[in-house]
N, C-alpha and C. Protein backbone atom coordinates (compact mmCIF):
# COMPACT_ATOMS: atom_id res chain seq x y z
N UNK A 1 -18.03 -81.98 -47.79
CA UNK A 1 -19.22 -82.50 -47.14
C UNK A 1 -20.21 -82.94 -48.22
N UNK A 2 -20.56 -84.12 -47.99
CA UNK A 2 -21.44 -85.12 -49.18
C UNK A 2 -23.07 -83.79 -49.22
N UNK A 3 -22.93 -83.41 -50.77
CA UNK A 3 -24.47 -82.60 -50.36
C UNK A 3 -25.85 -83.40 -49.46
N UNK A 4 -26.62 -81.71 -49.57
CA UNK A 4 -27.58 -82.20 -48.33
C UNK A 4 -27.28 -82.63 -47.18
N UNK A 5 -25.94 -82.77 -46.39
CA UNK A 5 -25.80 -83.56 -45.09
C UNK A 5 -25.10 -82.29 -44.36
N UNK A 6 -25.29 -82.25 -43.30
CA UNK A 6 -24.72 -80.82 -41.91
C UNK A 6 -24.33 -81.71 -40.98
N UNK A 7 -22.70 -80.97 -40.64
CA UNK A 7 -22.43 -81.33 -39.51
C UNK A 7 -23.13 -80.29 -37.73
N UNK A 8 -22.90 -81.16 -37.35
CA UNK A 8 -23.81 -80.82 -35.83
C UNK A 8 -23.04 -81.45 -34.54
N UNK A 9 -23.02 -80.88 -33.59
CA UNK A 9 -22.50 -81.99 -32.31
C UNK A 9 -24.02 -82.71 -31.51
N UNK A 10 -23.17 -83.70 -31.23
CA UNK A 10 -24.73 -84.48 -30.66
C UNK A 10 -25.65 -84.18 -29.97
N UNK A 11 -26.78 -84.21 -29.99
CA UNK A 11 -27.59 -84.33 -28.57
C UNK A 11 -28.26 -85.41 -27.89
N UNK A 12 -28.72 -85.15 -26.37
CA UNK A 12 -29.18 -86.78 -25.93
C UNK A 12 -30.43 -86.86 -26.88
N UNK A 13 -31.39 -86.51 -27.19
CA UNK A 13 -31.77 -87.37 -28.70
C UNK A 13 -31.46 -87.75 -29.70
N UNK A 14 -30.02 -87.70 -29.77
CA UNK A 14 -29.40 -88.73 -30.64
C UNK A 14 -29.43 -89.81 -30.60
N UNK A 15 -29.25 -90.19 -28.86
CA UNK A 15 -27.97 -91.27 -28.43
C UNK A 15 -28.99 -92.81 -29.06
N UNK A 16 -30.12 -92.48 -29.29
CA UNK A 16 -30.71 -93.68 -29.58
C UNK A 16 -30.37 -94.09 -31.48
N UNK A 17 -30.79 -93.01 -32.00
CA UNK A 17 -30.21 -93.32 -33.58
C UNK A 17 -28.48 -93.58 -33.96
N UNK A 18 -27.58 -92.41 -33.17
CA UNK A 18 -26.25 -92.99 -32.77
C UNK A 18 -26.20 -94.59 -32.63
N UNK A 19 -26.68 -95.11 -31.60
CA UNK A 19 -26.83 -96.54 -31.34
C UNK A 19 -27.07 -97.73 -32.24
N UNK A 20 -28.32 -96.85 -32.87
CA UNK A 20 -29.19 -98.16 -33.84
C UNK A 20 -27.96 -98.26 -35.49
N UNK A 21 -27.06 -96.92 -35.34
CA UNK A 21 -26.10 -96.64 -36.73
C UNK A 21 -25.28 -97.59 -36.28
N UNK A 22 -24.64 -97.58 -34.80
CA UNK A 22 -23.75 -98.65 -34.06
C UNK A 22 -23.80 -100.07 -34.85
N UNK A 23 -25.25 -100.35 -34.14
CA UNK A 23 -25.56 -101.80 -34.30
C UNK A 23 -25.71 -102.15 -35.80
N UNK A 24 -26.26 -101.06 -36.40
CA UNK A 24 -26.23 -101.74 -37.92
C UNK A 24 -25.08 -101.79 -38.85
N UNK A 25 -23.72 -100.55 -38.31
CA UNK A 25 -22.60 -101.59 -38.81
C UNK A 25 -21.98 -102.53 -39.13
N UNK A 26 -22.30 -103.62 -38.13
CA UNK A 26 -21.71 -104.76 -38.13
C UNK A 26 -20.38 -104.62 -37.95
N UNK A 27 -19.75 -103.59 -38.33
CA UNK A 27 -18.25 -103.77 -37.51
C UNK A 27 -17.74 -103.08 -36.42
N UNK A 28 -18.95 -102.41 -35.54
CA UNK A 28 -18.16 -101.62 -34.34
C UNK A 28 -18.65 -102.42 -33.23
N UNK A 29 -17.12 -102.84 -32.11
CA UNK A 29 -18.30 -103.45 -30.80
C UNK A 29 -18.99 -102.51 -30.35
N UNK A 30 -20.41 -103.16 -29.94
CA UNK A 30 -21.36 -102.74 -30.18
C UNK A 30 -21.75 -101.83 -28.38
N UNK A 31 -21.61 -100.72 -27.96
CA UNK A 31 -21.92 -100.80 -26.27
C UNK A 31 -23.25 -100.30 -26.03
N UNK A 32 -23.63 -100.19 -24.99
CA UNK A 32 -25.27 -100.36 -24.28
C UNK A 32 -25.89 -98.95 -25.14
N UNK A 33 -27.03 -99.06 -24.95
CA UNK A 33 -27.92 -97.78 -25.15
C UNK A 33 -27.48 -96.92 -24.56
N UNK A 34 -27.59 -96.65 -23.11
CA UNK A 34 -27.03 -96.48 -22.17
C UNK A 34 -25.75 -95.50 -22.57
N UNK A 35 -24.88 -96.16 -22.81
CA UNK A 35 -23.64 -95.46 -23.02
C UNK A 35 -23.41 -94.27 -24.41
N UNK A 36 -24.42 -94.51 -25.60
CA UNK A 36 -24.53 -93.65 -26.05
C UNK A 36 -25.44 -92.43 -25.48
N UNK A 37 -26.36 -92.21 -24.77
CA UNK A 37 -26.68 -91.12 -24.42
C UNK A 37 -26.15 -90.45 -23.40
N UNK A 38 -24.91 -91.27 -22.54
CA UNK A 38 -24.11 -90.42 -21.90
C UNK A 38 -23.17 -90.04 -22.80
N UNK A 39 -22.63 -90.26 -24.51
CA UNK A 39 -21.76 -90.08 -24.98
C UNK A 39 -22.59 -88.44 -25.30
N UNK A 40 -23.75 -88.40 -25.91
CA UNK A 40 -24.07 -87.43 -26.74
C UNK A 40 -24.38 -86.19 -25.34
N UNK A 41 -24.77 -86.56 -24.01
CA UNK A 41 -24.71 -85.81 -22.73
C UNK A 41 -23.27 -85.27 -22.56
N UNK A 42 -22.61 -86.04 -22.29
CA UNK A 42 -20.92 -85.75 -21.80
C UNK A 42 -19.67 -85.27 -22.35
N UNK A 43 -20.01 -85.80 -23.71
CA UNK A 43 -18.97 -85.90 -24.68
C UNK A 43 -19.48 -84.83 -26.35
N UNK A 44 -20.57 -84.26 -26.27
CA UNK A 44 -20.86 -83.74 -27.13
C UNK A 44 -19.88 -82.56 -28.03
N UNK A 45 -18.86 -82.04 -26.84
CA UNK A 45 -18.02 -80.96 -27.66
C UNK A 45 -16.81 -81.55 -27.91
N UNK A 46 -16.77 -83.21 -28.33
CA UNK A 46 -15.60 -84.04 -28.88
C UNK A 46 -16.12 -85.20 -29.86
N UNK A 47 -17.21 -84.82 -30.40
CA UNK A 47 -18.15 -85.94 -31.22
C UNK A 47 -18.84 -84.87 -32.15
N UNK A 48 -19.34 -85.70 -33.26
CA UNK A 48 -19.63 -85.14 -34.36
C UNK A 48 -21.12 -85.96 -34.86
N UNK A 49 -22.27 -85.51 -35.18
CA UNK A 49 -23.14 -86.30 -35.85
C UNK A 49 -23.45 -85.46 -37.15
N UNK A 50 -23.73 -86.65 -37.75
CA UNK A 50 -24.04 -86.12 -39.66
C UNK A 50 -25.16 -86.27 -39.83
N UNK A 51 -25.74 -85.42 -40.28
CA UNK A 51 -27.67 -84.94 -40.13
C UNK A 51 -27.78 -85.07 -41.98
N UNK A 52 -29.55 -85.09 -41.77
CA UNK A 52 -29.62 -85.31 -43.57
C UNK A 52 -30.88 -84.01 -43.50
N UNK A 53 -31.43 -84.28 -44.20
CA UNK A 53 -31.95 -82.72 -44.76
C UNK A 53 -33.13 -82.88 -43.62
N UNK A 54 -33.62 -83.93 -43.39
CA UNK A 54 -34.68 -84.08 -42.54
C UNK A 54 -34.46 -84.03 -40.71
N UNK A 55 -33.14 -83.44 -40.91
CA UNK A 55 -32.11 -82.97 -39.50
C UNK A 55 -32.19 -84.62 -38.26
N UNK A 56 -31.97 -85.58 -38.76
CA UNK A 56 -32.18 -86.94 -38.50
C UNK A 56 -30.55 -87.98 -38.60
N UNK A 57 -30.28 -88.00 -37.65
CA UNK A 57 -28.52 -88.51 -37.85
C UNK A 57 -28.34 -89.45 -38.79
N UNK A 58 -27.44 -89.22 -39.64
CA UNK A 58 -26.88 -90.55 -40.84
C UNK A 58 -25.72 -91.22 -40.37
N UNK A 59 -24.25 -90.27 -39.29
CA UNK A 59 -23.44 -90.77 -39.15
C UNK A 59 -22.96 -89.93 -37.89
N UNK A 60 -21.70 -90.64 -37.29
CA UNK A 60 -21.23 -90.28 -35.92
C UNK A 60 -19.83 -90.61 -35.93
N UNK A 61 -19.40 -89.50 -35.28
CA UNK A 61 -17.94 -90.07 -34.58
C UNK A 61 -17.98 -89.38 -33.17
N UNK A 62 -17.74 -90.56 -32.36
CA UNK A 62 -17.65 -90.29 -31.06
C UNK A 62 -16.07 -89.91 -30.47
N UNK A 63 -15.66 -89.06 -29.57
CA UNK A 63 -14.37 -89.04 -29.22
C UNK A 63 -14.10 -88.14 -27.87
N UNK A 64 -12.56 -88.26 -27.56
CA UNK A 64 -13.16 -87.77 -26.25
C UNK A 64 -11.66 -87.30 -26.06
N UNK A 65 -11.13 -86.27 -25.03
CA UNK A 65 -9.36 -85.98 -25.21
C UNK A 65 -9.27 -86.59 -24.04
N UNK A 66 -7.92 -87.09 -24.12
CA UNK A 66 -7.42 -88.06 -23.39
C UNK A 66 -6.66 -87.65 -22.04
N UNK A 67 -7.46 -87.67 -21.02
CA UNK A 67 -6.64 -86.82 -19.90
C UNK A 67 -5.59 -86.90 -19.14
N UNK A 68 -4.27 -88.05 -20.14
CA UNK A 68 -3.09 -87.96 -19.72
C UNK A 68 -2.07 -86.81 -21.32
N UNK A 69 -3.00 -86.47 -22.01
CA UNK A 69 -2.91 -85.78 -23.13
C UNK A 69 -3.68 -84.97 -23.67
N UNK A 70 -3.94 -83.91 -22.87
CA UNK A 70 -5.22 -83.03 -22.89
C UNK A 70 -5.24 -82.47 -24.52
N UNK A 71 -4.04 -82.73 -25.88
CA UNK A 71 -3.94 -81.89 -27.01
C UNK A 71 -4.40 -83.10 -27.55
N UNK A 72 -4.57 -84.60 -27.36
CA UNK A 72 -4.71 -85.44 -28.18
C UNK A 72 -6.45 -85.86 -28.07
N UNK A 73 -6.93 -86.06 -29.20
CA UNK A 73 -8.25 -86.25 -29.81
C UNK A 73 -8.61 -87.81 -29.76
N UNK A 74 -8.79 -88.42 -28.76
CA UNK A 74 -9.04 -89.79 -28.89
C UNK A 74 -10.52 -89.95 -29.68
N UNK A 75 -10.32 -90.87 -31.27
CA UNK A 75 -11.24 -91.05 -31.97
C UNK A 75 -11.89 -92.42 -31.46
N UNK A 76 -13.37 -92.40 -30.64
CA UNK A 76 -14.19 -93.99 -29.87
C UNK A 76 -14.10 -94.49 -30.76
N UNK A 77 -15.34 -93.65 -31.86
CA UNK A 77 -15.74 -94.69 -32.57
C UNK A 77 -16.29 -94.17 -34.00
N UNK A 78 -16.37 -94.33 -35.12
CA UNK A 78 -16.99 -93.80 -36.30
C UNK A 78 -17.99 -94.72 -36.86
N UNK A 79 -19.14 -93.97 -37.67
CA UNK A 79 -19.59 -95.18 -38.52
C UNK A 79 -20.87 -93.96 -38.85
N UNK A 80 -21.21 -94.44 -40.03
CA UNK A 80 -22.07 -94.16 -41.37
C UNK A 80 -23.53 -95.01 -41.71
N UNK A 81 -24.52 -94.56 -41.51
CA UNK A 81 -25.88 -95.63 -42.18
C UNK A 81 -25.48 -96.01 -43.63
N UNK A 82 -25.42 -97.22 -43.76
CA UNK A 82 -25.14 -97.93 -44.92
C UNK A 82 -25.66 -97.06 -45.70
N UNK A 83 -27.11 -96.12 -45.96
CA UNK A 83 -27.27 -95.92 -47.36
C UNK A 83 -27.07 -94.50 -47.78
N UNK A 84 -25.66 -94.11 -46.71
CA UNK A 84 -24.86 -92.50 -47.06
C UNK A 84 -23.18 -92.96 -47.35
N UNK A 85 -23.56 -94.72 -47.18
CA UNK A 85 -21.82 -95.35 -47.40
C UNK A 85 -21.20 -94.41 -48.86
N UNK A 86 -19.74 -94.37 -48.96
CA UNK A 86 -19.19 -94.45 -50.40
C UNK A 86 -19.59 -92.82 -50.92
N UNK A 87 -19.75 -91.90 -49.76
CA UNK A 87 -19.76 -90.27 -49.97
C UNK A 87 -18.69 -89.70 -49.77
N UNK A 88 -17.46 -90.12 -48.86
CA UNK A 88 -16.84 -89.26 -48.00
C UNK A 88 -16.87 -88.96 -46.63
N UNK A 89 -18.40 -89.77 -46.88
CA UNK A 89 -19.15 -88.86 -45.15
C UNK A 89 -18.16 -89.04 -44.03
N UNK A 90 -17.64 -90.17 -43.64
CA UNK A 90 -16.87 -90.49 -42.63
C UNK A 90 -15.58 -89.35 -42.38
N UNK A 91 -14.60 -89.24 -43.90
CA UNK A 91 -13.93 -88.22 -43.61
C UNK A 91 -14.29 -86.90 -43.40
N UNK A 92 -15.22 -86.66 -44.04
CA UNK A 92 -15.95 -85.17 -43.61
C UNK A 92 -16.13 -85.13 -42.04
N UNK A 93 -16.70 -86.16 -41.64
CA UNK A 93 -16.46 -85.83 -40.15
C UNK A 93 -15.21 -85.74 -39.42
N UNK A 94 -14.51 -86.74 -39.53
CA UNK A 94 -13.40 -86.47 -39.18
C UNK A 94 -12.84 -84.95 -39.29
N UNK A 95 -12.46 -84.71 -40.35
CA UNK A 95 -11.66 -83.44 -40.53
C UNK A 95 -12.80 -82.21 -39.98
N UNK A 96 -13.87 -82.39 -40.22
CA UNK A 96 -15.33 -81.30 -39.43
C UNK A 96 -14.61 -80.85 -37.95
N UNK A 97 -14.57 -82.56 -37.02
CA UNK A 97 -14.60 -82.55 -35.73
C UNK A 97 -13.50 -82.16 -35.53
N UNK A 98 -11.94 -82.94 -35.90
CA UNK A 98 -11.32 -82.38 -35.63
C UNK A 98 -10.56 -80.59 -35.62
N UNK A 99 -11.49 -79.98 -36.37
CA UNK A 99 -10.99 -78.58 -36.83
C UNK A 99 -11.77 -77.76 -35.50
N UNK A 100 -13.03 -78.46 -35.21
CA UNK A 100 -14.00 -77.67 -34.62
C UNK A 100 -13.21 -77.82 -32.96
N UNK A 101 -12.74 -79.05 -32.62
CA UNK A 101 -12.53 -79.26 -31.59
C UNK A 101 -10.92 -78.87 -31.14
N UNK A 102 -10.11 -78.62 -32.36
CA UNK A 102 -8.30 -77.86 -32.47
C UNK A 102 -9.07 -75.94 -32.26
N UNK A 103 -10.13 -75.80 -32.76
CA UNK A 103 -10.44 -74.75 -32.60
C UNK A 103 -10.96 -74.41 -30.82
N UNK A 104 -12.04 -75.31 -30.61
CA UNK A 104 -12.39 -74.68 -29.04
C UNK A 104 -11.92 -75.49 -28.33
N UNK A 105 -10.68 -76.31 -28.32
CA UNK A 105 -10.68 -76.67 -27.03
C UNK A 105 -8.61 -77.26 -27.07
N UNK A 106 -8.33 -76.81 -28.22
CA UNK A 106 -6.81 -76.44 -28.84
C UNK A 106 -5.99 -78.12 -29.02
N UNK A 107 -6.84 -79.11 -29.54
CA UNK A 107 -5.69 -80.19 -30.00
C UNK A 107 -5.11 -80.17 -30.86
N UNK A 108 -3.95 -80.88 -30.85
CA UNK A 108 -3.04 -80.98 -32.34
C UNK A 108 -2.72 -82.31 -33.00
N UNK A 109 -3.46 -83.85 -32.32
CA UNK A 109 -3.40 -84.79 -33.08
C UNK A 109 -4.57 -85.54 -32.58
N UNK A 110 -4.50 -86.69 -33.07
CA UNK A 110 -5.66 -87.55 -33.09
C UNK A 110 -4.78 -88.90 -32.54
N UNK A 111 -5.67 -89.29 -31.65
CA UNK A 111 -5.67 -91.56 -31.68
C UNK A 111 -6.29 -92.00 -31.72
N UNK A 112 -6.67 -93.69 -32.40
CA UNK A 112 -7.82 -93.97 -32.30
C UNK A 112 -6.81 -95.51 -32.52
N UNK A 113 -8.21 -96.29 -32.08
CA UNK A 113 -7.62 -98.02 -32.13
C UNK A 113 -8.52 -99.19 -33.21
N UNK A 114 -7.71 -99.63 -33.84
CA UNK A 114 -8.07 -100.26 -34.79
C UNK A 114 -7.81 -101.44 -34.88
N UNK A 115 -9.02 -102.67 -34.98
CA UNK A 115 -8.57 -104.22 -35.23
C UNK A 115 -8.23 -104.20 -37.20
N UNK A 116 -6.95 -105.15 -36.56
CA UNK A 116 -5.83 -105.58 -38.50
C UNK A 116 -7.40 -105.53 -39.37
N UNK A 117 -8.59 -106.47 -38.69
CA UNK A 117 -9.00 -106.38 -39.99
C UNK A 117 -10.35 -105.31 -40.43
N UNK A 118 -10.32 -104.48 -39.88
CA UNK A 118 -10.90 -103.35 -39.98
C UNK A 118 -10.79 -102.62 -41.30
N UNK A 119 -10.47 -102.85 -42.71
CA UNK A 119 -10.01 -102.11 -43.67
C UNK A 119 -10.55 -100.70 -44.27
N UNK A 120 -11.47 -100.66 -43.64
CA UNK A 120 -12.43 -98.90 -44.05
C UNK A 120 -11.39 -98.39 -43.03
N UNK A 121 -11.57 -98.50 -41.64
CA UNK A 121 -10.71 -97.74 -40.49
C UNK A 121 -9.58 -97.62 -40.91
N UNK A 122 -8.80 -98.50 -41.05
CA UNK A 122 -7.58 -98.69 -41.10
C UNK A 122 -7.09 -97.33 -42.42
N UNK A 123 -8.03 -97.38 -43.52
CA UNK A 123 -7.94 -96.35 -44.86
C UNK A 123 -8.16 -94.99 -44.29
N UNK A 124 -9.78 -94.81 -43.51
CA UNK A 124 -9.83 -93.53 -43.29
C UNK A 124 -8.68 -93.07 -42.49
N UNK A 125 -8.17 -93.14 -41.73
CA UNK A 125 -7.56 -92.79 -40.81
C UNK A 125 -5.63 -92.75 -41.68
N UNK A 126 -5.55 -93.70 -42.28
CA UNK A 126 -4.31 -93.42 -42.82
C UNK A 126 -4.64 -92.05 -44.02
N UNK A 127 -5.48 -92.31 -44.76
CA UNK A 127 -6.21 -91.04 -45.54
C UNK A 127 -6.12 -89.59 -44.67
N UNK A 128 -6.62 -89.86 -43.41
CA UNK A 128 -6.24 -88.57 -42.79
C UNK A 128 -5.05 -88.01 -42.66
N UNK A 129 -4.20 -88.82 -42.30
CA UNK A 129 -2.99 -88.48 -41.99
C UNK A 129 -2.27 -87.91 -43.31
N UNK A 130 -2.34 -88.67 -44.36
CA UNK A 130 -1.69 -87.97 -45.50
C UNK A 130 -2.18 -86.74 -45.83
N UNK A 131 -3.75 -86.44 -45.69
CA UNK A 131 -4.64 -85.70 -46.46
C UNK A 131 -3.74 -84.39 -45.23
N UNK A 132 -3.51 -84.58 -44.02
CA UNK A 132 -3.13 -83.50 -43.59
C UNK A 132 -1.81 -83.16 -43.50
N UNK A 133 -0.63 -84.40 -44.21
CA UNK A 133 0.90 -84.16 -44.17
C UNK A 133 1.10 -84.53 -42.63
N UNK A 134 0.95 -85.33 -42.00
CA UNK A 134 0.80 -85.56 -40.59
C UNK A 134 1.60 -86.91 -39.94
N UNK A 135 2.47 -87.05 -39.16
CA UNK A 135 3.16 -88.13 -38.94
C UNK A 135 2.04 -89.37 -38.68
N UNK A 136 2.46 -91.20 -38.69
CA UNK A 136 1.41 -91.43 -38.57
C UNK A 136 2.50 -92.93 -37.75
N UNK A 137 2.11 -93.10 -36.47
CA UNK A 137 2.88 -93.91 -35.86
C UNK A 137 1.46 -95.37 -35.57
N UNK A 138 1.84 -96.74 -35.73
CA UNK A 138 1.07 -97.59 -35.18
C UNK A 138 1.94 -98.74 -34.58
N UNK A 139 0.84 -99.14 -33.25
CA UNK A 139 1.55 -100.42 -32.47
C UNK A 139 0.64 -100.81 -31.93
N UNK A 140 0.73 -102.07 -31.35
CA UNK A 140 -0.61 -102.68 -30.49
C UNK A 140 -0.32 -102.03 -29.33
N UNK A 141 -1.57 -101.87 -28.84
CA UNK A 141 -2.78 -101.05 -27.57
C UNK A 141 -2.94 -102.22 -26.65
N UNK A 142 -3.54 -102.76 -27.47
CA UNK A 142 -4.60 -104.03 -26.42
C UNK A 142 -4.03 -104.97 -27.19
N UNK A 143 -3.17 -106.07 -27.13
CA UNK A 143 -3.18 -107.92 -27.61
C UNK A 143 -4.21 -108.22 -27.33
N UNK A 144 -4.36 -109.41 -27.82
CA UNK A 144 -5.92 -110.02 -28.11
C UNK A 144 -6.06 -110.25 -26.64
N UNK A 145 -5.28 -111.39 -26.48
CA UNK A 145 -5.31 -112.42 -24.69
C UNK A 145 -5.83 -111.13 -23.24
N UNK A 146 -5.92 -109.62 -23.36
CA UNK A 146 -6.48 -108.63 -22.30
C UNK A 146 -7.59 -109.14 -22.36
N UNK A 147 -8.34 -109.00 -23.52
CA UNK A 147 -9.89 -109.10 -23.56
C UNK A 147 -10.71 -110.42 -23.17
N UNK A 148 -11.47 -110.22 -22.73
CA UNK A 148 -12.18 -111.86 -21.70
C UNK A 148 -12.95 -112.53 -22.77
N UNK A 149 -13.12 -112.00 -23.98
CA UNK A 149 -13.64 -112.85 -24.50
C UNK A 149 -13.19 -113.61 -25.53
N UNK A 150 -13.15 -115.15 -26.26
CA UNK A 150 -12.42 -115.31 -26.94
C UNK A 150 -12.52 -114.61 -28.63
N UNK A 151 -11.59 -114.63 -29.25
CA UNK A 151 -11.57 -114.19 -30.67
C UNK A 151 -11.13 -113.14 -30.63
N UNK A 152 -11.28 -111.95 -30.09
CA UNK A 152 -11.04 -110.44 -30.16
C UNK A 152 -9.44 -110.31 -30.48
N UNK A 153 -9.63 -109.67 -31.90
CA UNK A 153 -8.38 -109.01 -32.65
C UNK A 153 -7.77 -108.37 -31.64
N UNK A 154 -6.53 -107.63 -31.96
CA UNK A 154 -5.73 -106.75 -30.94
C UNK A 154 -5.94 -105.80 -31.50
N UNK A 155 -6.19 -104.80 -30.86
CA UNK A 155 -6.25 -103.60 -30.94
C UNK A 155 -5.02 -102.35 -31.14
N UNK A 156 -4.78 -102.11 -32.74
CA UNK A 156 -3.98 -101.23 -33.13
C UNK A 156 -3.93 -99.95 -32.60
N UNK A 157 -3.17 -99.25 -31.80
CA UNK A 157 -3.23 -97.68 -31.92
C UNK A 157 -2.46 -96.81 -32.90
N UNK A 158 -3.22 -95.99 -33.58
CA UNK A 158 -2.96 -94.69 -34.65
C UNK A 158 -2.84 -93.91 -33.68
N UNK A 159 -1.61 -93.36 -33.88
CA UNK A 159 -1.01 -91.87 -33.42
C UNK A 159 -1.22 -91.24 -34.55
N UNK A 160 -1.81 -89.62 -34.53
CA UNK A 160 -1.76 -89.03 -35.92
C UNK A 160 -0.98 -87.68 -35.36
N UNK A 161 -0.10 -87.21 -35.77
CA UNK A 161 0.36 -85.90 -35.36
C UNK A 161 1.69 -85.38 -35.29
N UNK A 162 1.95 -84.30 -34.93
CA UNK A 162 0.76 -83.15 -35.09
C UNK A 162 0.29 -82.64 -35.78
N UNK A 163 -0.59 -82.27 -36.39
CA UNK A 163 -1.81 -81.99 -37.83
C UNK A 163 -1.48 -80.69 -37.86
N UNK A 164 -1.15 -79.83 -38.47
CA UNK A 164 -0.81 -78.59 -38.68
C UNK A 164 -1.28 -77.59 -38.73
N UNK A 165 -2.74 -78.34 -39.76
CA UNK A 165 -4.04 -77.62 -39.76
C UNK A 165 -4.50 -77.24 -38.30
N UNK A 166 -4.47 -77.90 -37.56
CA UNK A 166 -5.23 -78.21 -36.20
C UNK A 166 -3.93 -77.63 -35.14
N UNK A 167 -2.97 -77.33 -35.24
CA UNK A 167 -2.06 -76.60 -34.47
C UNK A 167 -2.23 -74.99 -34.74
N UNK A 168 -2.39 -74.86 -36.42
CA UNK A 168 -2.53 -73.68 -36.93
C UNK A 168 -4.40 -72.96 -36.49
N UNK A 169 -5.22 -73.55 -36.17
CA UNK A 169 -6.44 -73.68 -35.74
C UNK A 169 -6.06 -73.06 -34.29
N UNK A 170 -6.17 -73.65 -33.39
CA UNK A 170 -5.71 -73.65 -32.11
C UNK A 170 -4.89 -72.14 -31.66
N UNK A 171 -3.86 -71.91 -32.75
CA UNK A 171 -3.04 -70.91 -32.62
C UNK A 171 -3.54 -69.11 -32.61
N UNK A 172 -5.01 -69.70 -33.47
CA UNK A 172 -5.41 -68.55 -34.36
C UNK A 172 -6.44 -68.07 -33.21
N UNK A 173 -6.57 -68.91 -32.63
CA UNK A 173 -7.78 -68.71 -31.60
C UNK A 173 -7.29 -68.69 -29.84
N UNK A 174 -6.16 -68.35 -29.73
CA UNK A 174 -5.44 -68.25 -28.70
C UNK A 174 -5.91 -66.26 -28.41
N UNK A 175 -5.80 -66.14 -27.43
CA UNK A 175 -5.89 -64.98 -26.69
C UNK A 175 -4.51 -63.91 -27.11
């Protein structure tokens, strides 16, 4: 964990700085206000926010388990305020959330969907998979031609699993 920064799960006073981290990416589609404060309401014990000393969000990963796969960790969305880029921060969350969430609520892999030209995503996420010895399967999700609007890349899905760490997590905390 990049010093000075704590992980935390969200709250609805996030959902507005969550948002404004959204929009100033430039590479995540971007969804309503709206939808982040039902993320940080609804979804808070499958999301992660990265606080700075002034307990003020720097970064987020939103996610949610997938209820035809109650063990799998669907990763929404990640992203970092440009001026905590080039710490780690992103994987720190990752591996944060996923440990916290193999712990209370028992998954053992991760998915998440990625456009080809996404190249931070495309790294963190293969980075994970090695960093945990973890199978790592990809195929298109979504072809471009689903989406109504024109241009939109197709959407890659990362299978990561099963994470061992996060099976061995899960296991330890069983009854």
């Amino acid at each position: 964990m990049p010093e000075g920064l704590k992980l935390d799960a969200p709250r609805l006073e996030d959902g507005a700085a969550i948002w404004r981290i959204a929009r100033d990416s430039k590479t995540l589609d971007l969804n309503s206000s709206y939808s982040y404060l039902l993320w940080c309401r609804d979804f808070a014990d499958t999301s992660v926010v990265a606080r700075d000393a002034a307990g003020e969000p720097v970064g987020f990963v939103t996610g949610y388990l997938r209820p035809q796969s109650p063990l799998t960790l669907v990763v929404w969305q990640v992203a970092v305020d440009e001026a905590q880029r080039g710490r780690g921060l992103a994987a720190a969350m990752l591996d944060g959330l996923t440990l916290r969430v193999a712990e209370d609520l028992g998954i053992d892999g991760i998915e998440t969907t990625i456009t080809p030209d996404n190249t931070p995503s495309n790294r963190l996420f293969t980075s994970y998979a090695e960093r945990h010895g973890a199978a790592l399967e990809r195929e298109v999700l979504f072809d471009a031609g689903v989406f109504p609007e024109e241009g939109h890349e197709p959407e890659v899905l990362y299978r990561i699993g099963p994470v061992a760490a996060l099976t061995e997590r899960r296991a330890a905390n069983r009854p």
